[in-house]
PDB file of N, CA and C in Angstrom:
ATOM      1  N   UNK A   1      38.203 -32.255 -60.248  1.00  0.00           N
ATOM      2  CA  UNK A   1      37.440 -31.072 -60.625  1.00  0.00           C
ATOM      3  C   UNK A   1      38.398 -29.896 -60.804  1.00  0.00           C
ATOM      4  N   UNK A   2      38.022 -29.323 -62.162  1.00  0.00           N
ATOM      5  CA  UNK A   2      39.074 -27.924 -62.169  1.00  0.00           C
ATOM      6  C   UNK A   2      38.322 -26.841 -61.045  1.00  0.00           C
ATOM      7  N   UNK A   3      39.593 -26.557 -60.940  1.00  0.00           N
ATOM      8  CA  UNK A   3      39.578 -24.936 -59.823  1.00  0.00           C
ATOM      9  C   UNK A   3      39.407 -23.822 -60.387  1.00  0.00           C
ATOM     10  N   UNK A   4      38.771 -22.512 -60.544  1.00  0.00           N
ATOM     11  CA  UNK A   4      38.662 -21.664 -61.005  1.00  0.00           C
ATOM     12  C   UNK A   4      39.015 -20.609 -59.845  1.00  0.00           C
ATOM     13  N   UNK A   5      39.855 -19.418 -60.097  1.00  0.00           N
ATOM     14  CA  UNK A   5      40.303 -18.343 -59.465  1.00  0.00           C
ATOM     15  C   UNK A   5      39.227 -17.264 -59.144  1.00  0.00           C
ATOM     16  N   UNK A   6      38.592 -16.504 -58.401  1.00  0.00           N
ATOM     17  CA  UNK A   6      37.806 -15.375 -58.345  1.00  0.00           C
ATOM     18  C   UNK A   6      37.224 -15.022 -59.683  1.00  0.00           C
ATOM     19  N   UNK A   7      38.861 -14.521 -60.075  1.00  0.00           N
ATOM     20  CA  UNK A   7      38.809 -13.710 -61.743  1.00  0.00           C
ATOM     21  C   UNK A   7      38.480 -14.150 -62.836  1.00  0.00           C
ATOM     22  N   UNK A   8      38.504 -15.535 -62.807  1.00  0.00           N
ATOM     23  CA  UNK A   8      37.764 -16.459 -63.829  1.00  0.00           C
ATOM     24  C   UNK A   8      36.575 -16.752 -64.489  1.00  0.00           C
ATOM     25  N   UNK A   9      35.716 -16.297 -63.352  1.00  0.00           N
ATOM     26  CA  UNK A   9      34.241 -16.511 -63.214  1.00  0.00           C
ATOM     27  C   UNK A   9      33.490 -15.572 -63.489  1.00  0.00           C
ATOM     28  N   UNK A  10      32.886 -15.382 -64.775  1.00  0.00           N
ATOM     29  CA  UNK A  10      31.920 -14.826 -65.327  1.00  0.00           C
ATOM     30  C   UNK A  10      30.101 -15.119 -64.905  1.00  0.00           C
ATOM     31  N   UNK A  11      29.607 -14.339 -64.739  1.00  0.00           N
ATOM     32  CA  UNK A  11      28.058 -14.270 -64.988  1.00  0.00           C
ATOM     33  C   UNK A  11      28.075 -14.231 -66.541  1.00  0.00           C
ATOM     34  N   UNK A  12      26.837 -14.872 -66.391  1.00  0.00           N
ATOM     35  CA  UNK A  12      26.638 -14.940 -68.568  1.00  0.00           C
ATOM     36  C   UNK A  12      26.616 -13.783 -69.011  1.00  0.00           C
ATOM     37  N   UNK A  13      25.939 -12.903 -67.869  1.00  0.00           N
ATOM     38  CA  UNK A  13      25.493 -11.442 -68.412  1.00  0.00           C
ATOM     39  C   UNK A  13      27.192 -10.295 -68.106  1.00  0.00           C
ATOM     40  N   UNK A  14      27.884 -10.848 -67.217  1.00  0.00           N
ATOM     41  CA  UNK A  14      29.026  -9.863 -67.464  1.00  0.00           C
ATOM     42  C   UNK A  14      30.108 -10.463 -68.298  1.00  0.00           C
ATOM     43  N   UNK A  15      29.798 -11.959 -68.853  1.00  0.00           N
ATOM     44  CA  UNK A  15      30.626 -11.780 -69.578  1.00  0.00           C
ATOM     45  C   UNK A  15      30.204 -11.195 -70.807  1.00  0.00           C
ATOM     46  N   UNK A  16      29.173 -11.506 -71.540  1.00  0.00           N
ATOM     47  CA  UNK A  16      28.536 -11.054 -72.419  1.00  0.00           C
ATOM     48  C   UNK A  16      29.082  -9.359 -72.752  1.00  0.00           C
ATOM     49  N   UNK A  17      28.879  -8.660 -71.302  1.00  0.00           N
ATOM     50  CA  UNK A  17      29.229  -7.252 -71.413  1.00  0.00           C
ATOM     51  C   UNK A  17      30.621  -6.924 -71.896  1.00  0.00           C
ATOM     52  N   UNK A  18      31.675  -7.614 -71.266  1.00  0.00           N
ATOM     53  CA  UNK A  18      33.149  -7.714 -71.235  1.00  0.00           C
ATOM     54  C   UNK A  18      33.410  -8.800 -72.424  1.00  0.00           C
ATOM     55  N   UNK A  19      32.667  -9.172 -73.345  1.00  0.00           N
ATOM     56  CA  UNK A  19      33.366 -10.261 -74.260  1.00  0.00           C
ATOM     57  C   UNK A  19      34.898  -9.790 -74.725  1.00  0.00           C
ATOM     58  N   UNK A  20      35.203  -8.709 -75.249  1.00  0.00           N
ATOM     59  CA  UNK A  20      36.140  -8.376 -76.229  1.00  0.00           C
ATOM     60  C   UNK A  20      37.371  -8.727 -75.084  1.00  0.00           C
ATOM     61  N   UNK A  21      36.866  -8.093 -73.905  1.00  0.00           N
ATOM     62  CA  UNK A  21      37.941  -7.738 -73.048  1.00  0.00           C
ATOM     63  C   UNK A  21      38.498  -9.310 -72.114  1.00  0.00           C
ATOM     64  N   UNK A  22      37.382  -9.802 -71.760  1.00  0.00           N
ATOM     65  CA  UNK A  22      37.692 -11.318 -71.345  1.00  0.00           C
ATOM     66  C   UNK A  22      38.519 -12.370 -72.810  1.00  0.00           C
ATOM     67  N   UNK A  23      38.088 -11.822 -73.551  1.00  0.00           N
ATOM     68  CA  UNK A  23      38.851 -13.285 -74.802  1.00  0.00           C
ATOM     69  C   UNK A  23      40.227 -12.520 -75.106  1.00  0.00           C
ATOM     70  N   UNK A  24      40.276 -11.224 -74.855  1.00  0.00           N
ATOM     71  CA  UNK A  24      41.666 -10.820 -74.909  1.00  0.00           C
ATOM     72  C   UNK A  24      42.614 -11.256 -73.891  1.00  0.00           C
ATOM     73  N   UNK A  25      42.376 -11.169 -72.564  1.00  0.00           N
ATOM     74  CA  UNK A  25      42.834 -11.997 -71.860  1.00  0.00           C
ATOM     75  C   UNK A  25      43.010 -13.412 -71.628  1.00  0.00           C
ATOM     76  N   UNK A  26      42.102 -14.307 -72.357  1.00  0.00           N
ATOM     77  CA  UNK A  26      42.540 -15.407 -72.829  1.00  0.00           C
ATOM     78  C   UNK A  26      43.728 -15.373 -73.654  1.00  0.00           C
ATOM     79  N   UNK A  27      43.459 -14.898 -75.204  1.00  0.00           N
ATOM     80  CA  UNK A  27      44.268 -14.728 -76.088  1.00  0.00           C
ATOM     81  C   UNK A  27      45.684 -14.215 -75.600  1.00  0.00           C
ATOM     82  N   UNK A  28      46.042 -12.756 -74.932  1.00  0.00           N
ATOM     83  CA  UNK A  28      47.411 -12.617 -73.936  1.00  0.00           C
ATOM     84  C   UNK A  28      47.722 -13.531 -73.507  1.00  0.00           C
ATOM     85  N   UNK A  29      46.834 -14.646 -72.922  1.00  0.00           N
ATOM     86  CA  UNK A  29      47.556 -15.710 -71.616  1.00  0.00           C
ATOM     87  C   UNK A  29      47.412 -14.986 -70.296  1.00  0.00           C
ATOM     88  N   UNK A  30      47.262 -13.831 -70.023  1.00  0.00           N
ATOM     89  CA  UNK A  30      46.729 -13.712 -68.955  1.00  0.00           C
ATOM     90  C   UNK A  30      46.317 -14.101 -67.964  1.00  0.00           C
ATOM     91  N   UNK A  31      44.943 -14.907 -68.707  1.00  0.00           N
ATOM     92  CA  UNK A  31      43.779 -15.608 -67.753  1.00  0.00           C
ATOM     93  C   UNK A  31      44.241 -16.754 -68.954  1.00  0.00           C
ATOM     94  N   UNK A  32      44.358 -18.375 -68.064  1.00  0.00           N
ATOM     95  CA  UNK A  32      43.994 -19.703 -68.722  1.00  0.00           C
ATOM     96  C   UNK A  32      42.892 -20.158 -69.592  1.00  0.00           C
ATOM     97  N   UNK A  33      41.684 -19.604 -68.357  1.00  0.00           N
ATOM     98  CA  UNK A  33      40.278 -19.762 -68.765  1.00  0.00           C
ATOM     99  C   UNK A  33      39.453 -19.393 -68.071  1.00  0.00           C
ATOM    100  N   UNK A  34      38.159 -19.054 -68.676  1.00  0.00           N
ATOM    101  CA  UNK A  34      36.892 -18.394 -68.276  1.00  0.00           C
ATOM    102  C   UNK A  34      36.191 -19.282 -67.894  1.00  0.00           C
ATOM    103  N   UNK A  35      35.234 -19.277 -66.876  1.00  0.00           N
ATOM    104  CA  UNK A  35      34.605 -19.972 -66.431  1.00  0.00           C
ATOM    105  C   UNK A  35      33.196 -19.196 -66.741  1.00  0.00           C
ATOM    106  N   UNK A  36      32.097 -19.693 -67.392  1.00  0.00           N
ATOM    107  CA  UNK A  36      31.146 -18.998 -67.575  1.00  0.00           C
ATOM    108  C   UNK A  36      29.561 -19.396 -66.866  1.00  0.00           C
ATOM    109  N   UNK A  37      28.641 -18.439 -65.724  1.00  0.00           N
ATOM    110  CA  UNK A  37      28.051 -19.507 -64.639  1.00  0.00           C
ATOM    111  C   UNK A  37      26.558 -18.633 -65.386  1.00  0.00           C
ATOM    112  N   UNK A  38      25.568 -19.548 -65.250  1.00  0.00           N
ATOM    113  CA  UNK A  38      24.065 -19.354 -65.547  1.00  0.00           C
ATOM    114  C   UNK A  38      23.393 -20.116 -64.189  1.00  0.00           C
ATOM    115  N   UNK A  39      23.305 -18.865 -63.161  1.00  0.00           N
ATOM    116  CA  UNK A  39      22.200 -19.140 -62.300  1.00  0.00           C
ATOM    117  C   UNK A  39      23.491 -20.082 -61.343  1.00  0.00           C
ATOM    118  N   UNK A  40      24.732 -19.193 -61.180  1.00  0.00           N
ATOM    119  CA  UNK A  40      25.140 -19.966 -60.381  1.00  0.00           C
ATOM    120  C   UNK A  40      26.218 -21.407 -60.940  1.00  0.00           C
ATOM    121  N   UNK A  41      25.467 -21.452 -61.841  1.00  0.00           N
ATOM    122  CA  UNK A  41      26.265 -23.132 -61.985  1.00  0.00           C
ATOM    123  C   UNK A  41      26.797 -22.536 -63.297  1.00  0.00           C
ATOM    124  N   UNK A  42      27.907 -23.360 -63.338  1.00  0.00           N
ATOM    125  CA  UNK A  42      29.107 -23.484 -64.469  1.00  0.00           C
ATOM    126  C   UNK A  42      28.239 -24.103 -65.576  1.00  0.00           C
ATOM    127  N   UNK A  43      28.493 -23.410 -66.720  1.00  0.00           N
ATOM    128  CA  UNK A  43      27.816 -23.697 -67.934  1.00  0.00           C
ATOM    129  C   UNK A  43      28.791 -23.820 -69.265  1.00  0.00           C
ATOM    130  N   UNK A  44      29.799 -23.059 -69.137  1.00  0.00           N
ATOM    131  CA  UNK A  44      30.804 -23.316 -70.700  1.00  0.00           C
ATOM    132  C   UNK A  44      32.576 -22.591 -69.937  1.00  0.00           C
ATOM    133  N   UNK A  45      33.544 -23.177 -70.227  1.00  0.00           N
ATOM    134  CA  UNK A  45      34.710 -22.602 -70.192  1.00  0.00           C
ATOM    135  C   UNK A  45      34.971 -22.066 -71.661  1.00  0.00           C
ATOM    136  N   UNK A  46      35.965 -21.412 -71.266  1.00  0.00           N
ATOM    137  CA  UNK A  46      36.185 -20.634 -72.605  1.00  0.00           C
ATOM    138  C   UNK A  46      37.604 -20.711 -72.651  1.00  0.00           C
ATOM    139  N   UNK A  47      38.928 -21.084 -73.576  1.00  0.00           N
ATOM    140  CA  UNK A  47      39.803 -21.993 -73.305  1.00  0.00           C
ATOM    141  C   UNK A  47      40.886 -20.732 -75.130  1.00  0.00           C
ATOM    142  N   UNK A  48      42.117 -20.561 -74.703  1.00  0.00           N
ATOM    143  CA  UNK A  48      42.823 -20.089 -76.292  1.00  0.00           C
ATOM    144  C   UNK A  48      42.566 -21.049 -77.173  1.00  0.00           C
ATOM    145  N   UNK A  49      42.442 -20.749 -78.345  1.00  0.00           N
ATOM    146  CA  UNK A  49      42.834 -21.770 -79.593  1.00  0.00           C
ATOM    147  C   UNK A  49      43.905 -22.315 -79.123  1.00  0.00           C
ATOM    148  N   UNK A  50      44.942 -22.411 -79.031  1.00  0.00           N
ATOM    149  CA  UNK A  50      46.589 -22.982 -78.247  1.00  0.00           C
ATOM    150  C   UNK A  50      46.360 -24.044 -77.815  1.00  0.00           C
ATOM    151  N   UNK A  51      45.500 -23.607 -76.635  1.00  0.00           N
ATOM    152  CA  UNK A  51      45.003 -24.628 -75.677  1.00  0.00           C
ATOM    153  C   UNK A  51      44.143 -25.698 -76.095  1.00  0.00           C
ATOM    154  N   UNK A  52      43.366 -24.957 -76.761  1.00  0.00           N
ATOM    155  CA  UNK A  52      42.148 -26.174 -77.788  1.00  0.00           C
ATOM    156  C   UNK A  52      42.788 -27.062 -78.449  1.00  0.00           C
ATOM    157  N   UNK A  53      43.937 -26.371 -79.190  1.00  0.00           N
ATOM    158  CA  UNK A  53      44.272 -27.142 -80.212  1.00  0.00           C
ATOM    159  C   UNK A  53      45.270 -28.610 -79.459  1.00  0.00           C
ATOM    160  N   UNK A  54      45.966 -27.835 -78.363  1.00  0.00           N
ATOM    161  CA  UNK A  54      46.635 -28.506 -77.441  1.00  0.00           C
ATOM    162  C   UNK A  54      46.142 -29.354 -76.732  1.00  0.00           C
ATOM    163  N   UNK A  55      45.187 -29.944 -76.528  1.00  0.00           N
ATOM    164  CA  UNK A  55      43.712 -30.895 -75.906  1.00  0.00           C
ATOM    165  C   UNK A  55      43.596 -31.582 -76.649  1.00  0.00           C
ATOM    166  N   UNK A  56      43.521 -31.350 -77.977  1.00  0.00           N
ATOM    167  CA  UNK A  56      42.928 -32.168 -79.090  1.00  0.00           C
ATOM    168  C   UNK A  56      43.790 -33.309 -79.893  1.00  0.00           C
ATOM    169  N   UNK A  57      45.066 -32.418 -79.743  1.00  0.00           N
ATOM    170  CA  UNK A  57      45.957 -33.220 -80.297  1.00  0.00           C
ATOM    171  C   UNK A  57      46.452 -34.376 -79.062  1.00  0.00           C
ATOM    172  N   UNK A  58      46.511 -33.878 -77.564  1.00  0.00           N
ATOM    173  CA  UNK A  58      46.328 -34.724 -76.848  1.00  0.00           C
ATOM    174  C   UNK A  58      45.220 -35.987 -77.253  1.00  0.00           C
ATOM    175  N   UNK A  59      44.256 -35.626 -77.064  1.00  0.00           N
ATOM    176  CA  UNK A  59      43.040 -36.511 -77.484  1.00  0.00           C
ATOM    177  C   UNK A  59      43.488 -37.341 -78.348  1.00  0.00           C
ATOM    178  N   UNK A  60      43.770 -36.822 -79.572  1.00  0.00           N
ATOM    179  CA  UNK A  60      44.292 -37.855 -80.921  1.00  0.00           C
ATOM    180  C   UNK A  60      45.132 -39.089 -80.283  1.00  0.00           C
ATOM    181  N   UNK A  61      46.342 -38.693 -79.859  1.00  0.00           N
ATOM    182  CA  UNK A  61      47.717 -39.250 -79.579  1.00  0.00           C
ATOM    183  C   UNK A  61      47.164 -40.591 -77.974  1.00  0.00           C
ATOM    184  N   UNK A  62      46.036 -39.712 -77.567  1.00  0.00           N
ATOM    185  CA  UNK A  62      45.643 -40.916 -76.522  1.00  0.00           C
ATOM    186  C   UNK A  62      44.653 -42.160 -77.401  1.00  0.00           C
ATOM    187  N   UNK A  63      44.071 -41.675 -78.359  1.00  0.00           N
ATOM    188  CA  UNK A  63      43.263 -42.682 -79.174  1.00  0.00           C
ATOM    189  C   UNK A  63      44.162 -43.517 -79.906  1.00  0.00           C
ATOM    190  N   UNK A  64      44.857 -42.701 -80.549  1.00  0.00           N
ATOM    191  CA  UNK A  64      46.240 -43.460 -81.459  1.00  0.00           C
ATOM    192  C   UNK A  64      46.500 -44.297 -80.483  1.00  0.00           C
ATOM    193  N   UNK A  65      47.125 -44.107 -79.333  1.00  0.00           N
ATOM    194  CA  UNK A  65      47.790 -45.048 -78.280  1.00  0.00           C
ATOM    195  C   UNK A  65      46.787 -46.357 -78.129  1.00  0.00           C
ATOM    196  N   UNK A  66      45.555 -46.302 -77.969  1.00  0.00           N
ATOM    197  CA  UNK A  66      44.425 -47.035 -77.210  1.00  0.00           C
ATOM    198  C   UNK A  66      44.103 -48.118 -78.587  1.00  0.00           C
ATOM    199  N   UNK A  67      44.042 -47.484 -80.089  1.00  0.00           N
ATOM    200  CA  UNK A  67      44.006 -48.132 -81.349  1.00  0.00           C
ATOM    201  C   UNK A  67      44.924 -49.113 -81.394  1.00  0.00           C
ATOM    202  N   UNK A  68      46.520 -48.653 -81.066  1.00  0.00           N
ATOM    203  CA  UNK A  68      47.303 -49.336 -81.328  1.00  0.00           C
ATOM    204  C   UNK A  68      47.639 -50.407 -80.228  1.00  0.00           C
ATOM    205  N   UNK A  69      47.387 -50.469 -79.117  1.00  0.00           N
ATOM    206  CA  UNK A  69      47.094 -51.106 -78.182  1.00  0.00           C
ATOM    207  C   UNK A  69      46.083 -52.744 -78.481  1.00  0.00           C
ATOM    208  N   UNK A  70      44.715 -51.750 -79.326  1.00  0.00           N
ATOM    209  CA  UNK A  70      43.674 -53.052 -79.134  1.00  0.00           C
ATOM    210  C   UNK A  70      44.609 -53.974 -80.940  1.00  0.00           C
ATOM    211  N   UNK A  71      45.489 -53.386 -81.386  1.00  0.00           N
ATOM    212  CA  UNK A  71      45.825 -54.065 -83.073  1.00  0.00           C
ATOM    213  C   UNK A  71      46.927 -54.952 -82.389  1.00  0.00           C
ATOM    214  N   UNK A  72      47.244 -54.412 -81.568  1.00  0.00           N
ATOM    215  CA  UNK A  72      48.648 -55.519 -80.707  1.00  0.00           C
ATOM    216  C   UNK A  72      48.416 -56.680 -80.346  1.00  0.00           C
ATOM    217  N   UNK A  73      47.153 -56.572 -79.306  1.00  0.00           N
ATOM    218  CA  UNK A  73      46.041 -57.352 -79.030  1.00  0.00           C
ATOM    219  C   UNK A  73      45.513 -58.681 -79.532  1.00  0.00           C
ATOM    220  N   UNK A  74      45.048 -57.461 -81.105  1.00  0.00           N
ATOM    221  CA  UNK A  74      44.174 -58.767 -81.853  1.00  0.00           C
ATOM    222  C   UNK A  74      45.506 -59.406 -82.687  1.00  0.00           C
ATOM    223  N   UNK A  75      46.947 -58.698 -83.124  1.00  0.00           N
ATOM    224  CA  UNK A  75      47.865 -59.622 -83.722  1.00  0.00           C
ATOM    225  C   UNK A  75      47.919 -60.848 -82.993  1.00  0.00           C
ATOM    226  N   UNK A  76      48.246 -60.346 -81.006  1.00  0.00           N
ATOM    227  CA  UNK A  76      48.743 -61.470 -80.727  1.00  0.00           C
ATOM    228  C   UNK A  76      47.720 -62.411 -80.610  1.00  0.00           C
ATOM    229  N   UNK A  77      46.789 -62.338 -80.572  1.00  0.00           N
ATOM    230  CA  UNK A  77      45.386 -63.509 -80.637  1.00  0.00           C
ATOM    231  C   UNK A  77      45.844 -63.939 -81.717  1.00  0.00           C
ATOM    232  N   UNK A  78      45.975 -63.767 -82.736  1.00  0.00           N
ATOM    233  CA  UNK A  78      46.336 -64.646 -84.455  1.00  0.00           C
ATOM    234  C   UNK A  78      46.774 -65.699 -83.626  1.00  0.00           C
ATOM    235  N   UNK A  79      47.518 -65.137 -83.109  1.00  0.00           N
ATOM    236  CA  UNK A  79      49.127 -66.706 -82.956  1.00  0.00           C
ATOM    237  C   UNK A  79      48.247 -68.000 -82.089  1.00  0.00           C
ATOM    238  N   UNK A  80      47.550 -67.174 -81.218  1.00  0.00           N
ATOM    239  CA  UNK A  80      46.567 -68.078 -80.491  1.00  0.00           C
ATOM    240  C   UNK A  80      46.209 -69.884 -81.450  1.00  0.00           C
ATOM    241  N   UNK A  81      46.657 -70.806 -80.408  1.00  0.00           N
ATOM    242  CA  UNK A  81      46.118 -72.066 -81.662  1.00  0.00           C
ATOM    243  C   UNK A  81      44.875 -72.568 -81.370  1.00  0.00           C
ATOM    244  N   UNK A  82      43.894 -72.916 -81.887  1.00  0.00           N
ATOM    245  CA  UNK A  82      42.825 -72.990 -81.973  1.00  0.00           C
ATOM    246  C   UNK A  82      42.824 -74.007 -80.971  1.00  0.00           C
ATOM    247  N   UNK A  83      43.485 -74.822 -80.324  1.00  0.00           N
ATOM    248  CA  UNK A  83      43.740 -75.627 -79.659  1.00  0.00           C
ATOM    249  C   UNK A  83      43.153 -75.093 -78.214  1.00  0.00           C
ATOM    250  N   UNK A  84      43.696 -73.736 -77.988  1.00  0.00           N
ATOM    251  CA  UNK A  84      43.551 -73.295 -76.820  1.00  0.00           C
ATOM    252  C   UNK A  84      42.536 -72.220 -76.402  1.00  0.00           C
ATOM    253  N   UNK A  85      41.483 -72.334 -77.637  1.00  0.00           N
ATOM    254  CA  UNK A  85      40.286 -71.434 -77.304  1.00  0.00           C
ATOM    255  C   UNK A  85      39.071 -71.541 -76.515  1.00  0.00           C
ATOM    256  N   UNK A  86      38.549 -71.313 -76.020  1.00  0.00           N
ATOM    257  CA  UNK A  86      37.761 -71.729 -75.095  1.00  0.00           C
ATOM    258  C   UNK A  86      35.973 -71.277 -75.306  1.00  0.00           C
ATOM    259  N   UNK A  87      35.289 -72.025 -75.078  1.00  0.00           N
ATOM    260  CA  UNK A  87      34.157 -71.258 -75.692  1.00  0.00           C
ATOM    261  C   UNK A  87      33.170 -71.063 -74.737  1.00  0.00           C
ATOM    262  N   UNK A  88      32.286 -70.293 -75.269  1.00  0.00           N
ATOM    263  CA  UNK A  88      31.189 -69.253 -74.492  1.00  0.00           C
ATOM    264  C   UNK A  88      30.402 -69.941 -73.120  1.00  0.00           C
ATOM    265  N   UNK A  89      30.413 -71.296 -74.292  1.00  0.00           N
ATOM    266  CA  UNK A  89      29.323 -72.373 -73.203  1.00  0.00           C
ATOM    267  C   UNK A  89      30.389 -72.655 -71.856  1.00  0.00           C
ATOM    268  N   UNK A  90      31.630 -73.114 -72.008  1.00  0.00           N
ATOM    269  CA  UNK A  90      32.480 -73.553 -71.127  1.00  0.00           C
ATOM    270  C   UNK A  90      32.056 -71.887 -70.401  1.00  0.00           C
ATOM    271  N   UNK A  91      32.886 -71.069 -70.636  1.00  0.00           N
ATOM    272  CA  UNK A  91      32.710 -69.775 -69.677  1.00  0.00           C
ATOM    273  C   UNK A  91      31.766 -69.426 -68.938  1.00  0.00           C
ATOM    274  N   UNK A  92      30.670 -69.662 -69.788  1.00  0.00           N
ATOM    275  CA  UNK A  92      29.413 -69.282 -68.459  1.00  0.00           C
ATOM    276  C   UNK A  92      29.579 -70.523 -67.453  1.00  0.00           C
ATOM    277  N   UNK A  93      29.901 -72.034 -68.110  1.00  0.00           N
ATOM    278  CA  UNK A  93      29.623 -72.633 -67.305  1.00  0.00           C
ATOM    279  C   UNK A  93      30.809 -72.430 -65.901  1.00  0.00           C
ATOM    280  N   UNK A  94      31.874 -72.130 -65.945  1.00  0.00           N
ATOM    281  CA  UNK A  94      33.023 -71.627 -65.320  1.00  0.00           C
ATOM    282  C   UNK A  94      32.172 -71.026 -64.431  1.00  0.00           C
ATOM    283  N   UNK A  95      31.383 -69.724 -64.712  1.00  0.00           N
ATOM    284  CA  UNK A  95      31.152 -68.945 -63.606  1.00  0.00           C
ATOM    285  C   UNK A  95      29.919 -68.477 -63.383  1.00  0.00           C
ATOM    286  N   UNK A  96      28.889 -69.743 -63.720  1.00  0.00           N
ATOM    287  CA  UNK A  96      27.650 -70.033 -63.116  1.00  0.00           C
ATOM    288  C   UNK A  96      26.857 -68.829 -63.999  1.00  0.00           C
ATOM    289  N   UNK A  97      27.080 -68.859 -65.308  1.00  0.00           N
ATOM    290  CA  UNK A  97      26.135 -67.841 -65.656  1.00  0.00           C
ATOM    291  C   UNK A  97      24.758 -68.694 -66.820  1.00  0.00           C
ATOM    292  N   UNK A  98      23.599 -68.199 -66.771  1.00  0.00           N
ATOM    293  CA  UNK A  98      22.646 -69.014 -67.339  1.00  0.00           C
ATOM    294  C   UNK A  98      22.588 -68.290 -68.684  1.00  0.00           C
ATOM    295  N   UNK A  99      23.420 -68.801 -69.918  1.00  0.00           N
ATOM    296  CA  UNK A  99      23.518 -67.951 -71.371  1.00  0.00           C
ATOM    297  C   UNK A  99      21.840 -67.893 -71.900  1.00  0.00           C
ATOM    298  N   UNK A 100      20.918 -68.425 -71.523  1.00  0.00           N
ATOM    299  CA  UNK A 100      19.476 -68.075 -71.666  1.00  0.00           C
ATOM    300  C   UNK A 100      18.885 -67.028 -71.146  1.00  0.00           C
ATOM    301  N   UNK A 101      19.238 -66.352 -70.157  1.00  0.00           N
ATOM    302  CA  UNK A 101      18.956 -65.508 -69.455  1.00  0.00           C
ATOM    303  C   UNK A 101      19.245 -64.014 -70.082  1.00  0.00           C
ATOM    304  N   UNK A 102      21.060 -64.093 -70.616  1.00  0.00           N
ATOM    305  CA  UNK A 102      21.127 -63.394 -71.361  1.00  0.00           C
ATOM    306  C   UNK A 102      20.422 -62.271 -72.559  1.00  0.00           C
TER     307      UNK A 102
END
């Protein structure tokens, strides 16, 4: 769970009041991020473009990774000889599962 500092934490209604002045302090770097609460509970962070953009491209580069991972995968299955495949019926029967039930 992220941690939020005192100064972080907005009411909807003061941030609302302070918008210009809270996203400027994002934007400086100042403040990381806003934490924005409705009734108490955390409802939206508010994060620089920098940072957004910096998440996202994370994001990409972990999918890229996870894509290229499952293509490795299915190459090395190719090589697999049909010899050594095993099928559905054997598997359930392996581990007591009733494929009707399914």
């Amino acid at each position: 769970m992220v941690k939020y500092a005192q100064n972080e934490l907005f009411s909807i209604t003061d941030f609302t009041k302070q918008i210009g002045s809270v996203v400027g302090s994002i934007k400086e770097h100042s403040l990381e991020k806003i934490g924005i609460l409705k009734n108490n509970k955390l409802e939206a962070v508010v994060i620089s473009t920098d940072e957004y953009e910096r998440l996202k491209a994370l994001e990409d580069d972990v999918a890229l990774a996870e894509h290229s991972s499952i293509y490795h995968a299915i190459q090395e299955r190719k090589t697999t000889p049909l010899s050594e495949y095993v099928s559905m019926d054997e598997i359930a029967k392996k581990f007591d599962i009733d494929l009707e039930e399914l």
